[in-house]
C-alpha atoms as a PDB file:
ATOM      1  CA  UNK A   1      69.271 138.909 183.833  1.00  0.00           C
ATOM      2  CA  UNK A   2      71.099 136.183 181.935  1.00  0.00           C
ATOM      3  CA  UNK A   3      70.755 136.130 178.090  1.00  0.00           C
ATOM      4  CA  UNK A   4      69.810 132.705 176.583  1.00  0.00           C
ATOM      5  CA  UNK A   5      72.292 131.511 174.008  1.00  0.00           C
ATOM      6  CA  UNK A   6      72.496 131.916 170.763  1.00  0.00           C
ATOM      7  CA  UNK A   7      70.465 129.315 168.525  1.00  0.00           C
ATOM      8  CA  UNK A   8      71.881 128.619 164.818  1.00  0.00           C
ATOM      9  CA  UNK A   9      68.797 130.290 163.752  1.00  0.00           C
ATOM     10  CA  UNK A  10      69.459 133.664 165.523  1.00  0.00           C
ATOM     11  CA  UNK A  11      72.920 134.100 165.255  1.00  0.00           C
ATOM     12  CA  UNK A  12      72.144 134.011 161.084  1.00  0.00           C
ATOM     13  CA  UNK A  13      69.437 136.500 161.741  1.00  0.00           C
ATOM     14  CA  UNK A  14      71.382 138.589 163.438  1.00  0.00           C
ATOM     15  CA  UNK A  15      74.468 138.583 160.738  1.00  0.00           C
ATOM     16  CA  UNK A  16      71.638 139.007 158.067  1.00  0.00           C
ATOM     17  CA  UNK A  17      70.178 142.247 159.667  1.00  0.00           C
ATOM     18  CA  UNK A  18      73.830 143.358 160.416  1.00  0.00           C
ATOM     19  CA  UNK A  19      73.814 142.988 156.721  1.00  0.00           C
ATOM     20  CA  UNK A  20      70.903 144.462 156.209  1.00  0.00           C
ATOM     21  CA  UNK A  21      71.945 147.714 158.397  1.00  0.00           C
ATOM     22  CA  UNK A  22      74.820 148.393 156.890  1.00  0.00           C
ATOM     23  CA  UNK A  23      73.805 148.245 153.716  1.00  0.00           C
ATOM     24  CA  UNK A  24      71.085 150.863 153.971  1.00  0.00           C
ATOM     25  CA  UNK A  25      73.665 152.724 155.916  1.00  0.00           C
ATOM     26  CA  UNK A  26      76.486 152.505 152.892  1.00  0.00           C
ATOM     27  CA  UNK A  27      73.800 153.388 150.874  1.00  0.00           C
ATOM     28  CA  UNK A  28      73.395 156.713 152.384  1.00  0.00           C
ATOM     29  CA  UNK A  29      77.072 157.332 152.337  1.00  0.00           C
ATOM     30  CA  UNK A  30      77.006 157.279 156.363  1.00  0.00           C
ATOM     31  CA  UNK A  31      79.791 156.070 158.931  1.00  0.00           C
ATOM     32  CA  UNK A  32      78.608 154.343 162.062  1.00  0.00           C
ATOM     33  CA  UNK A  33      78.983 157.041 163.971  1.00  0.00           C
ATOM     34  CA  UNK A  34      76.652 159.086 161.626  1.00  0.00           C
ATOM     35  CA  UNK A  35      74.024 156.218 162.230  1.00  0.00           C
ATOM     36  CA  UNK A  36      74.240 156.329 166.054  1.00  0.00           C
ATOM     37  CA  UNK A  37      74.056 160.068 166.146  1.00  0.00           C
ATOM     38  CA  UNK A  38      70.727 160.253 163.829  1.00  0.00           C
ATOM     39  CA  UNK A  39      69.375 156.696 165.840  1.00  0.00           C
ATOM     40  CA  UNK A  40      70.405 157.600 169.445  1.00  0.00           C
ATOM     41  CA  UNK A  41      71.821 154.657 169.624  1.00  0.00           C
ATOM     42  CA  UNK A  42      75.651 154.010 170.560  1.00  0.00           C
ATOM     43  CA  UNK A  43      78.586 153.650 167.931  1.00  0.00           C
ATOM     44  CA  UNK A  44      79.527 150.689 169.572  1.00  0.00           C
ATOM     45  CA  UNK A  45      76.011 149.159 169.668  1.00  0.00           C
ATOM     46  CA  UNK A  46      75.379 150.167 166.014  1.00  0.00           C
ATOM     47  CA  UNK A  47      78.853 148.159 164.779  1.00  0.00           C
ATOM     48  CA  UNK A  48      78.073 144.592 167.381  1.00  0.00           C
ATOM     49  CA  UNK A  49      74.790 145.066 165.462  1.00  0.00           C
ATOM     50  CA  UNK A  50      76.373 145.367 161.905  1.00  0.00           C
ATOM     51  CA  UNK A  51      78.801 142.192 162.265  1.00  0.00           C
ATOM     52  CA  UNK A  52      75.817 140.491 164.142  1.00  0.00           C
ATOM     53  CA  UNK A  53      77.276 140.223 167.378  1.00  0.00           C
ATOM     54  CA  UNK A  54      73.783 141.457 168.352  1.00  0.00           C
ATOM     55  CA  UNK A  55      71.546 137.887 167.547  1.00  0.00           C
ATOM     56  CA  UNK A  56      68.405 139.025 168.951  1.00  0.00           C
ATOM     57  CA  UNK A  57      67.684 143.309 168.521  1.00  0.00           C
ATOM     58  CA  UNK A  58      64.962 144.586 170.406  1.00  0.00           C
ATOM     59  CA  UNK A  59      61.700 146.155 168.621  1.00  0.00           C
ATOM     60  CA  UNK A  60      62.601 149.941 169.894  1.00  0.00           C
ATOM     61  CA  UNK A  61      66.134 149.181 168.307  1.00  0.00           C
ATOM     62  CA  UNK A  62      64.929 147.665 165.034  1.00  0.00           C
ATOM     63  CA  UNK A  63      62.579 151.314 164.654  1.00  0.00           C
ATOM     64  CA  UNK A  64      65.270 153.825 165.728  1.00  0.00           C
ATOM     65  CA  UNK A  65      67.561 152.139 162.796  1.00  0.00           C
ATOM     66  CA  UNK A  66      64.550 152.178 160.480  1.00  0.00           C
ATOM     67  CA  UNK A  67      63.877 155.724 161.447  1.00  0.00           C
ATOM     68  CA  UNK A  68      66.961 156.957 161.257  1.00  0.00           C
ATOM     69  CA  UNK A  69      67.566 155.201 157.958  1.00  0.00           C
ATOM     70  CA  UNK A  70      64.547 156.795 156.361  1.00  0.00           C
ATOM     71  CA  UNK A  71      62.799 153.202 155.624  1.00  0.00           C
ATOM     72  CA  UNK A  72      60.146 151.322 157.532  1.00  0.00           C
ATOM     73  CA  UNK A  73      60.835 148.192 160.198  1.00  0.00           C
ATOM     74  CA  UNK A  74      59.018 146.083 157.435  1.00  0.00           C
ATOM     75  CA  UNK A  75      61.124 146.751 154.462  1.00  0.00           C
ATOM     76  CA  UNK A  76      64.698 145.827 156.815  1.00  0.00           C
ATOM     77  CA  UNK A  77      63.368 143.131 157.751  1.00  0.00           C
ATOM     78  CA  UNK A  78      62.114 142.486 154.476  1.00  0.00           C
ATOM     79  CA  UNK A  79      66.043 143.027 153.160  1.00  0.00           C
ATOM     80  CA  UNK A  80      67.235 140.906 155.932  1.00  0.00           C
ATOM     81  CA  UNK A  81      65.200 137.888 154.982  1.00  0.00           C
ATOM     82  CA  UNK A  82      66.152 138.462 151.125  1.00  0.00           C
ATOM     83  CA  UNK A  83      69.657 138.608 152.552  1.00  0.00           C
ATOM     84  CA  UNK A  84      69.405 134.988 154.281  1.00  0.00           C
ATOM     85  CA  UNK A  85      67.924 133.448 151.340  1.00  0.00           C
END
């Protein structure tokens, strides 16, 4: 399936919530590999999603960081918007 490009609007999102991730993830005084262990997901997809190569993160992604980062989907999202504005 072919991805649609990137609009202005999504590539800042996704650089915002890259933001956003790695903050929380500093925070906690974990590595990327530490957050892809405790989220399932890989190393590699947790650092695309950190420098916002990822534009566009699915829902089940967006919880499994969330979970993993002891916070809700809401309040990331929440830091991601503060972190655009």
């Amino acid at each position: 399936m072919a991805r649609r490009p990137a609009t202005t609007d999504s590539k800042s999102f996704g650089v915002a919530f890259g933001a956003a991730v790695r903050a929380r993830r500093d925070k906690k005084g974990w590595t990327a590999q530490r957050l892809a262990e405790v989220s399932g997901l890989s190393v590699d997809g947790v650092r695309r999603i950190e420098v916002g190569r990822v534009t566009d993160p699915g829902i089940q992604t967006v919880n499994k960081i969330a979970t993993a980062l002891t916070t809700t989907v809401d309040a990331l999202l929440r830091a991601t918007r503060e972190g655009e504005s």
